[in-house]
Protein backbone atom coordinates (compact mmCIF):
# COMPACT_ATOMS: atom_id res chain seq x y z
CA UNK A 1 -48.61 13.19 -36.01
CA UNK A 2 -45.88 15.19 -34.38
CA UNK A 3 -47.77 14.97 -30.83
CA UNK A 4 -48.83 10.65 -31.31
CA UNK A 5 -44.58 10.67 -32.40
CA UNK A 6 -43.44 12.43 -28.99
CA UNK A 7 -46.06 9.21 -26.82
CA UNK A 8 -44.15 7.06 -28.84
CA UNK A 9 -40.25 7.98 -28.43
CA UNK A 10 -41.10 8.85 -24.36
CA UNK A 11 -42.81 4.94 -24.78
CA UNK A 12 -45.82 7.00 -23.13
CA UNK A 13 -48.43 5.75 -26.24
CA UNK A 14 -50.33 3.66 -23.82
CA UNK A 15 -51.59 7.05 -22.12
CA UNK A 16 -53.28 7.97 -25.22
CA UNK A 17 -54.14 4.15 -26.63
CA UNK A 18 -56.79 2.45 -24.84
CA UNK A 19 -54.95 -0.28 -22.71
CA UNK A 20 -55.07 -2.31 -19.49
CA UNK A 21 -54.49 0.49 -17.47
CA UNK A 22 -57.57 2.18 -18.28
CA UNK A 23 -59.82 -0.61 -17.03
CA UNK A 24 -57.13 -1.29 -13.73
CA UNK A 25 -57.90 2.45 -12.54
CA UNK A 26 -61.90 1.87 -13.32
CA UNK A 27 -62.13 -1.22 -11.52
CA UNK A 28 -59.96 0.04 -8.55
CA UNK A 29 -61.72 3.31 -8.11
CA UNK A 30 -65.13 1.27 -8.44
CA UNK A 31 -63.85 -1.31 -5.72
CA UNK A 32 -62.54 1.85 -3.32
CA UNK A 33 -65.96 4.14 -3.84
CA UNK A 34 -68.52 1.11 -3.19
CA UNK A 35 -66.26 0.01 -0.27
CA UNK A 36 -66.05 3.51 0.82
CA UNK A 37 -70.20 3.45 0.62
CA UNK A 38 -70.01 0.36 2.81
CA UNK A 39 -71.37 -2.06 0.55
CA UNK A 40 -70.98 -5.58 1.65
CA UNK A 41 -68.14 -7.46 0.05
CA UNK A 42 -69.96 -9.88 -2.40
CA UNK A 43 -72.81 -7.65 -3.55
CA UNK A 44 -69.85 -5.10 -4.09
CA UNK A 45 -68.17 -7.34 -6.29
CA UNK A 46 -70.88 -7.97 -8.51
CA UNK A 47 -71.81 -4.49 -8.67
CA UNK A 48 -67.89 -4.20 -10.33
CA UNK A 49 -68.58 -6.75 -12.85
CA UNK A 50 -71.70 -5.89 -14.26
CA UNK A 51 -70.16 -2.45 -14.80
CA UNK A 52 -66.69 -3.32 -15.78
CA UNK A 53 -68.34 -5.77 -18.21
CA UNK A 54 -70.66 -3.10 -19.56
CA UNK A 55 -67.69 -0.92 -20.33
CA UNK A 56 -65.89 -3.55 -22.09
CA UNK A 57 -68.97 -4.08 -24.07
CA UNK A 58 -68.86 -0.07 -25.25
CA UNK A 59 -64.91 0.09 -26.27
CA UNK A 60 -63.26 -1.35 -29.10
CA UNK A 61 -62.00 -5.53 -28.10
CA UNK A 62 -58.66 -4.69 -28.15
CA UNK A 63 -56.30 -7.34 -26.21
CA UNK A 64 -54.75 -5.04 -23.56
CA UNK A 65 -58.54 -3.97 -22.88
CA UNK A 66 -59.92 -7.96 -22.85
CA UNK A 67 -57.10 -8.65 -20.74
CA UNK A 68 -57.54 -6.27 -17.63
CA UNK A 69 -61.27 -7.09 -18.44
CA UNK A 70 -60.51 -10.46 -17.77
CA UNK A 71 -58.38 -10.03 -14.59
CA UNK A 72 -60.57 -7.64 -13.26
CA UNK A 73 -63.78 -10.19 -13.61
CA UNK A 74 -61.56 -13.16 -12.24
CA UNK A 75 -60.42 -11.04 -9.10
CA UNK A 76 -64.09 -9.89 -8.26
CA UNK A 77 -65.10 -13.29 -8.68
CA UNK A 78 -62.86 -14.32 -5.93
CA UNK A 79 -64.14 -12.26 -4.05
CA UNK A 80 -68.04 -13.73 -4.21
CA UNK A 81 -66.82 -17.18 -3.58
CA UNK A 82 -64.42 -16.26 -1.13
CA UNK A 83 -61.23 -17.54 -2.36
CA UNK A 84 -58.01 -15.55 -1.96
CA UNK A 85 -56.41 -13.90 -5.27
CA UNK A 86 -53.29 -15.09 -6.85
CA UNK A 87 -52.05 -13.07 -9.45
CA UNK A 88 -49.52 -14.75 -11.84
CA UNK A 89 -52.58 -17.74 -11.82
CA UNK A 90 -55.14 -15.01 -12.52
CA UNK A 91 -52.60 -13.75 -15.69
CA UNK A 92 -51.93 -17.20 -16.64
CA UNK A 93 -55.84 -18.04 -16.90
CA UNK A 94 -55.93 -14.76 -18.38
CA UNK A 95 -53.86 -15.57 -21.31
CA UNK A 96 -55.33 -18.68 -21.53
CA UNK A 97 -58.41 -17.56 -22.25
CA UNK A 98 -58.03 -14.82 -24.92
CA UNK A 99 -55.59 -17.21 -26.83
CA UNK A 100 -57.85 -20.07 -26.87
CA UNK A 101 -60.28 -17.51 -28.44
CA UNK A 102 -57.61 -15.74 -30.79
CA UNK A 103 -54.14 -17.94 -30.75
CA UNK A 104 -53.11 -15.69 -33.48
CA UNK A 105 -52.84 -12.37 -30.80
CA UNK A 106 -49.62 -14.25 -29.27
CA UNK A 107 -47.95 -12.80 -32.12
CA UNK A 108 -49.05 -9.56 -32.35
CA UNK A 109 -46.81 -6.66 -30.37
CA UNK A 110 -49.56 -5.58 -28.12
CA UNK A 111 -50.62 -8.47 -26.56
CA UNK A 112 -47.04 -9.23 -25.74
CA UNK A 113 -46.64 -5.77 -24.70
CA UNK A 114 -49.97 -6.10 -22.16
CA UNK A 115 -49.12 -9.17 -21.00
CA UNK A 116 -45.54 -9.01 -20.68
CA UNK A 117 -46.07 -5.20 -18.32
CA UNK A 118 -47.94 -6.81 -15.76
CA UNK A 119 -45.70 -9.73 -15.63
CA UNK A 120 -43.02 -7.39 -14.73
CA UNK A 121 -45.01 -5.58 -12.36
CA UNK A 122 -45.68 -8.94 -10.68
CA UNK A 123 -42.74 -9.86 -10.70
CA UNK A 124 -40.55 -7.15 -9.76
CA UNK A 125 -42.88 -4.55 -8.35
CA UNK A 126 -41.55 -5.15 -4.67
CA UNK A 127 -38.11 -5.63 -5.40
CA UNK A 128 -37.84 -2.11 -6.99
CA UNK A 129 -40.05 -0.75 -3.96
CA UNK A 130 -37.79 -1.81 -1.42
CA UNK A 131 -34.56 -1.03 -3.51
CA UNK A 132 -35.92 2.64 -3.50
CA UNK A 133 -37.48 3.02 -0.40
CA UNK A 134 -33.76 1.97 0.87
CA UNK A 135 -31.88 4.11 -0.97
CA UNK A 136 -34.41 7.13 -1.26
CA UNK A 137 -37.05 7.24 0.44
CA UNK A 138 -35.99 6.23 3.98
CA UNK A 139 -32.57 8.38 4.08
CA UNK A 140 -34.91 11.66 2.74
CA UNK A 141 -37.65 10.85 5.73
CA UNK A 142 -34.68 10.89 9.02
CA UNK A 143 -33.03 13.83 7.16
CA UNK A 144 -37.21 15.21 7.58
CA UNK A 145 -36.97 14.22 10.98
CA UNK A 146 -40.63 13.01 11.18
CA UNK A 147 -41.39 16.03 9.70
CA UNK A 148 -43.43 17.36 6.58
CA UNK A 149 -45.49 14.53 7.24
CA UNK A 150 -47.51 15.08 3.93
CA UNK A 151 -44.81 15.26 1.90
CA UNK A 152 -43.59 12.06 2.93
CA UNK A 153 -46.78 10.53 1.92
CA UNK A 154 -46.95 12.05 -1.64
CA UNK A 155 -42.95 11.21 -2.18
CA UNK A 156 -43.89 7.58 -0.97
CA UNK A 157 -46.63 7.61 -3.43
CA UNK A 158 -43.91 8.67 -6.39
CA UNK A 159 -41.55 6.18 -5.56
CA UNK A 160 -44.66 3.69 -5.86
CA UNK A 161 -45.47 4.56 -9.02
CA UNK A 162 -42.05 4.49 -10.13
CA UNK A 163 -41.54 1.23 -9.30
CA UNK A 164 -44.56 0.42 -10.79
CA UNK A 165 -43.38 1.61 -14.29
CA UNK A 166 -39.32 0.63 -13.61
CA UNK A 167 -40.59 -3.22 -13.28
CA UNK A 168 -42.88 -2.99 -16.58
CA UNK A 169 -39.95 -0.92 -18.37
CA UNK A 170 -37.23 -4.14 -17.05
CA UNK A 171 -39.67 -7.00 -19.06
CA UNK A 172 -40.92 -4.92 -22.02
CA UNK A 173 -37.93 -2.89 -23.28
CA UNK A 174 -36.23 -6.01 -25.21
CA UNK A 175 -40.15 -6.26 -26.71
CA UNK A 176 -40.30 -2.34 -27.70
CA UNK A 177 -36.23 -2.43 -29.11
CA UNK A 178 -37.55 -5.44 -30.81
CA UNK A 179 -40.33 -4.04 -32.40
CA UNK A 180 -39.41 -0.18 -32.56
CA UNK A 181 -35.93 -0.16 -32.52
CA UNK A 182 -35.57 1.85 -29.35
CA UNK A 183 -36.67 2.26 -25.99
CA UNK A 184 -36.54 5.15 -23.67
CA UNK A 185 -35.17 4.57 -19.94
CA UNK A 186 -36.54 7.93 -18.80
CA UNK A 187 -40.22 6.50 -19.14
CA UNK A 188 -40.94 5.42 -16.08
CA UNK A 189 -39.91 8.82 -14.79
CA UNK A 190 -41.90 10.17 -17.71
CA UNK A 191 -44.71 8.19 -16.57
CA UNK A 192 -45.18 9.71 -12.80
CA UNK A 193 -44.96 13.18 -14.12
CA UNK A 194 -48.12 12.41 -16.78
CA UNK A 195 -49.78 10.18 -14.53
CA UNK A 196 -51.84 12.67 -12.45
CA UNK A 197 -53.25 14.84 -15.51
CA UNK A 198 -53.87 11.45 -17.04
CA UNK A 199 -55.96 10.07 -14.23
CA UNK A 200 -57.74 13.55 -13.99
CA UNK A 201 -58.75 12.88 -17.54
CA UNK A 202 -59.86 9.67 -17.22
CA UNK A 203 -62.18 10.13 -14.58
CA UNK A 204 -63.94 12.77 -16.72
CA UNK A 205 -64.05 10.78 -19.31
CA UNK A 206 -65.59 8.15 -17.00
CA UNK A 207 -68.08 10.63 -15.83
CA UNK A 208 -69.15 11.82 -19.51
C-alpha cells in the first residue's frame, strides 16, 4: 500500500497499471525491429497486428489497453493500404469505437484519463518541444560549442520526453484534481527519471 500510495501522489500509477503506454512502446519497438530486419512495409504491418492483437487478447480489456490497441491496429492498417496517418481522426475513430461498444466507459476516470493524455500530447506535444528546445536546449548546445556531441543527443532525448509528459500533465490535471483532489506538477519530471528502468522492465517482461 505505502509503495501503490507514493505512484499515486507522484501521478506515476500508470507505470505500474497496465495502460496505453504499454502497448505504444510494443508496437513502436515491433515497427523499429522488423523495419530494422528490412521487412517490406505492408507485410511488416501485418506482422504488428497479428501480434499486437494477440497481446491484447492475453491482458485484461481494460480501456487505456483497447484504446492504444485500437490506434495501433488503425495506424498499421494505413500503412497496408497506403494512406497517410492522421492522428486526432485515428483518436476520434478510436473513441468511437470503444463507446459504441461500452457508452458507459465515457464516465469512468480512466477512459477520460487515456483519452484525454494523448489528446494533449497531440495537441501540445510540439508546442512544448519548441518552447524548450528555445529556452534550453539550444542556449546549453552553443555554450557546448558543437561539443559533447552525445550528450546533446541524450539531453535532446530528455527534453522530448518531457514534453511528452508536460502536454499530457496540461489536459489531464483538471481530470486527476477532479477525481483525486490533487495533482502533482513535478510528474512529468518524475516521469523521465522512471522512464528508462520502466522501459528496461517492460521489455523483459515482453521477452518472458
Amino acid at each position: 500500500p505505502a509503495i501503490v500510495s507514493a505512484f499515486q501522489k507522484t501521478n506515476l500509477a500508470h507505470f505500474i497499471s497496465l495502460s496505453g503506454m504499454h502497448v505504444g512502446i510494443l508496437a513502436g519497438s515491433l515497427w523499429i525491429l522488423l523495419r530494422t530486419a528490412q521487412i517490406p512495409k505492408r507485410p511488416r504491418a501485418i506482422v504488428c497486428i497479428i501480434l499486437i492483437l494477440a497481446y491484447a487478447l492475453i491482458v485484461p480489456p481494460r480501456a487505456p489497453t483497447i484504446r492504444a490497441v485500437f490506434l495501433a491496429c488503425f495506424f498499421f492498417a494505413s500503412a497496408i493500404i497506403g494512406r497517410r496517418v492522421n492522428p486526432l481522426n485515428t483518436l476520434a475513430l478510436s473513441a468511437i469505437v470503444l463507446l459504441f461498444a461500452r457508452p458507459y466507459e465515457l464516465f469512468y476516470a480512466g477512459w477520460q484519463l487515456s483519452f484525454l493524455s494523448v489528446l494533449g500530447i497531440l495537441l501540445f506535444y510540439r508546442p512544448v518541444q519548441y518552447h524548450l528546445l528555445d529556452r534550453a536546449f539550444y542556449p546549453l548546445v552553443e555554450l557546448f560549442n558543437k561539443r559533447f556531441v552525445i550528450l546533446q543527443h541524450f539531453l535532446y532525448r530528455v527534453i522530448e520526453l518531457l514534453s511528452v509528459g508536460i502536454s499530457a500533465w496540461i489536459v489531464i490535471s483538471p481530470v486527476l484534481l477532479y477525481y483525486f483532489g490533487k495533482i502533482n506538477p513535478l510528474s512529468p519530471l518524475w516521469t523521465v527519471l522512471v522512464f528508462p528502468v520502466v522501459l528496461v522492465i517492460l521489455y523483459a517482461g515482453f521477452l518472458k
